[in-house]
C-alpha atoms as a PDB file:
ATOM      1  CA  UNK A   1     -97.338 -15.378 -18.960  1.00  0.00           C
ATOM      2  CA  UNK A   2     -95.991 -13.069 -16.500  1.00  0.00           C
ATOM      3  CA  UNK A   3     -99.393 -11.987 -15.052  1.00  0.00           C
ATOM      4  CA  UNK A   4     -99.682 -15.489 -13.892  1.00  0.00           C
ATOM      5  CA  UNK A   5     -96.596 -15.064 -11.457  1.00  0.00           C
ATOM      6  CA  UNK A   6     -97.507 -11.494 -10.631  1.00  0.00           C
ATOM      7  CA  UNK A   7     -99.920  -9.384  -9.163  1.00  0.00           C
ATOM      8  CA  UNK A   8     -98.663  -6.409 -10.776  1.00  0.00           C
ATOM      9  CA  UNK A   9     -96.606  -7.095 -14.393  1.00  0.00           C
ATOM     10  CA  UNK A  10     -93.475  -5.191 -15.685  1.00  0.00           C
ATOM     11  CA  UNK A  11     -93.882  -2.294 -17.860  1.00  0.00           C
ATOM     12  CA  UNK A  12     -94.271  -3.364 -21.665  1.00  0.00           C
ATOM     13  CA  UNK A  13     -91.238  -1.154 -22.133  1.00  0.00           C
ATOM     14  CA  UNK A  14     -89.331  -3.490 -19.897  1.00  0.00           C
ATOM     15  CA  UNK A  15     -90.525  -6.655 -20.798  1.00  0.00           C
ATOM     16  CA  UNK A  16     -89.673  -5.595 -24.652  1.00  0.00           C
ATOM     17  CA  UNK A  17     -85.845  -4.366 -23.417  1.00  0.00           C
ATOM     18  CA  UNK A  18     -85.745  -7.746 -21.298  1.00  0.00           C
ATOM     19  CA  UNK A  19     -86.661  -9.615 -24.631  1.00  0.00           C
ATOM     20  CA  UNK A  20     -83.784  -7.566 -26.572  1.00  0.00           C
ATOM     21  CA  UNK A  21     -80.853  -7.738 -24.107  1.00  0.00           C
ATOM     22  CA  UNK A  22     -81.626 -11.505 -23.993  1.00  0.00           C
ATOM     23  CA  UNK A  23     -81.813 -11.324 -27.530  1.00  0.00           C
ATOM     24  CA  UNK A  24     -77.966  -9.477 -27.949  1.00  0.00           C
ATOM     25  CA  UNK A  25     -76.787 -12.113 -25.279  1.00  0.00           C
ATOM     26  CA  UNK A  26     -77.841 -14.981 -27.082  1.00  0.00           C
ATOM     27  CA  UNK A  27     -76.420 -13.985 -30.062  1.00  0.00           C
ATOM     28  CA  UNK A  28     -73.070 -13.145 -28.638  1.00  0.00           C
ATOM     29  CA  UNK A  29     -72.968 -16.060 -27.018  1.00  0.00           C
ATOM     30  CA  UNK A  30     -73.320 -18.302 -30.290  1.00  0.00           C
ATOM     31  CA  UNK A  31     -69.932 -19.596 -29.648  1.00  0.00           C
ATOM     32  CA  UNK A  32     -70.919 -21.739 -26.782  1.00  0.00           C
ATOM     33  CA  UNK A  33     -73.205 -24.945 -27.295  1.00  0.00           C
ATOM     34  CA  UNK A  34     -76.679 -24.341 -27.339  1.00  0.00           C
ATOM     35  CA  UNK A  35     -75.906 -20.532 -26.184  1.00  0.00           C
ATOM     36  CA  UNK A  36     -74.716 -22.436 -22.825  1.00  0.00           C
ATOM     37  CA  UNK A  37     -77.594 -21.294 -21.675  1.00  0.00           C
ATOM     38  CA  UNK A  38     -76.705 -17.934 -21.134  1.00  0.00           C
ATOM     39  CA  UNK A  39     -79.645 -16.042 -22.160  1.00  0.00           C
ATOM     40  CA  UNK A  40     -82.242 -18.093 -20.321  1.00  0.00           C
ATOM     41  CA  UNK A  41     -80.221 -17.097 -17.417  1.00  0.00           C
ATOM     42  CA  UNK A  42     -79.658 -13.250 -18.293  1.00  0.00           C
ATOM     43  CA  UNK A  43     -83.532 -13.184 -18.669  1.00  0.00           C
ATOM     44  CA  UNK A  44     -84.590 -15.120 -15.174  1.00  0.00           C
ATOM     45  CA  UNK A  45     -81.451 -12.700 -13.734  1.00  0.00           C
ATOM     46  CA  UNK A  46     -83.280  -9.284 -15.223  1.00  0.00           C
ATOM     47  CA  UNK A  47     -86.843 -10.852 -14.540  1.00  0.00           C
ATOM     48  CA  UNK A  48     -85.538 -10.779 -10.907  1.00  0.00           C
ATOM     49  CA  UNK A  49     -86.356  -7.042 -10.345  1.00  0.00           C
ATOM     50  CA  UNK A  50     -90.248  -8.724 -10.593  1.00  0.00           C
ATOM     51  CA  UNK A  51     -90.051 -11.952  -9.352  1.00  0.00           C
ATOM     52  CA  UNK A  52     -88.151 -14.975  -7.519  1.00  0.00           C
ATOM     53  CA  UNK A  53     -85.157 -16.244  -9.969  1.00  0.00           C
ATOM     54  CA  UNK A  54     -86.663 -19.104  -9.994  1.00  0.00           C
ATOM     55  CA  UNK A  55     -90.251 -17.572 -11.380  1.00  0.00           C
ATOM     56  CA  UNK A  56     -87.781 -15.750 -14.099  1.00  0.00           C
ATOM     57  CA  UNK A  57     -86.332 -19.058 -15.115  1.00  0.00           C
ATOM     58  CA  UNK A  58     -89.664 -21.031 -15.303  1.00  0.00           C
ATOM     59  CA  UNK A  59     -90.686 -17.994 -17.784  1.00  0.00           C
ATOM     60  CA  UNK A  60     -87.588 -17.860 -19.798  1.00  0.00           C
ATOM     61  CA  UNK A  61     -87.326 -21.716 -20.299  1.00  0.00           C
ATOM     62  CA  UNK A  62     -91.160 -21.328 -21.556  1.00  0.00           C
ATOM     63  CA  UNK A  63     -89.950 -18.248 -23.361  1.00  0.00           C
ATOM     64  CA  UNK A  64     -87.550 -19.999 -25.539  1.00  0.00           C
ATOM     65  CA  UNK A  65     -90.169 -22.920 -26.143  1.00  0.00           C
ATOM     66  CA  UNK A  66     -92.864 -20.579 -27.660  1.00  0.00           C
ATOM     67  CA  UNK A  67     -89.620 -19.179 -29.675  1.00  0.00           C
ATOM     68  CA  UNK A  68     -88.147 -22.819 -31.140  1.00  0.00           C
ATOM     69  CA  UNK A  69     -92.574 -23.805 -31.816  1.00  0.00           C
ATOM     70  CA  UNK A  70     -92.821 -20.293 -33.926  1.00  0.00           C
ATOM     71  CA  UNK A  71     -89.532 -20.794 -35.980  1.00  0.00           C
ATOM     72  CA  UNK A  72     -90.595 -24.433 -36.470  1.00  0.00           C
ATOM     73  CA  UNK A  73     -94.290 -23.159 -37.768  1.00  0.00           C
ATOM     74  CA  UNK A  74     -92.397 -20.873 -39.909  1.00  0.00           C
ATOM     75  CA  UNK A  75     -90.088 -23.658 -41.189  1.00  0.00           C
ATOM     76  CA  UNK A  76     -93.113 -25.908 -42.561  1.00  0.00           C
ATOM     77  CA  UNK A  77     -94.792 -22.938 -43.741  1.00  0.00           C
ATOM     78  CA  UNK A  78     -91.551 -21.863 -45.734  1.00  0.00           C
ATOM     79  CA  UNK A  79     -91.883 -25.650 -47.003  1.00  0.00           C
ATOM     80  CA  UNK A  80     -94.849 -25.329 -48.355  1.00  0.00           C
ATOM     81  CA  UNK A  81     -95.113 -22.429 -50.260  1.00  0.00           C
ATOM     82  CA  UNK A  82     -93.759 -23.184 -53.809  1.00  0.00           C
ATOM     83  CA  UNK A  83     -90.153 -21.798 -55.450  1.00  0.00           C
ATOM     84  CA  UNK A  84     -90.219 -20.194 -58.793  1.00  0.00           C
ATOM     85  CA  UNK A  85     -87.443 -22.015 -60.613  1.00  0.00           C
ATOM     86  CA  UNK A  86     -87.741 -19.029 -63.538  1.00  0.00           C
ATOM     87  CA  UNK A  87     -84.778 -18.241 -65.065  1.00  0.00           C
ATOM     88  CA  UNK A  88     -84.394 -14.606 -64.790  1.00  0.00           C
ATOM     89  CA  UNK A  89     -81.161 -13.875 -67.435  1.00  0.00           C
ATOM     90  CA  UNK A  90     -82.643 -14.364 -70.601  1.00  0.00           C
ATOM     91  CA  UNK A  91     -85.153 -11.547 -69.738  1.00  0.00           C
ATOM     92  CA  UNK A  92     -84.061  -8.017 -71.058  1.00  0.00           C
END
């Protein structure tokens, strides 16, 4: 997604330690609503050495929408695959 606002991308490096300092602010910020929102902005705010704000924010927002669609794909697959009820004590 970000060669489609750039003529030359970030480093994979960078877009990986983008992705993780995002990640750490998201978690820490688990206390607000919704993450408030905070690491959609820490990503378009780091994604600014590259590219408008704006162009950051566009990508982060899109981001966390591939994010929510592969932890919902992962939800109906956990659905689907069936739970051994076996009881495991009476095995010696």
């Amino acid at each position: 997604t970000l060669k489609a606002f750039l003529s030359i991308p970030p480093p994979i490096i960078s877009a990986i330690g983008i992705a993780t300092i995002t990640g750490l602010v998201g978690m820490g910020s688990m206390i607000f609503p919704a993450g408030f929102g905070l690491k959609e902005l820490s990503m378009s705010a780091l994604l600014s050495i590259w590219m408008p704000i704006s162009a950051g924010l566009v990508i982060s927002i899109l981001y966390r929408l591939l994010q929510t669609m592969i932890e919902f794909l992962w939800a109906v697959i956990g659905q689907k695959i069936p739970i051994s009820r076996q009881n495991n004590l009476n095995t010696p």
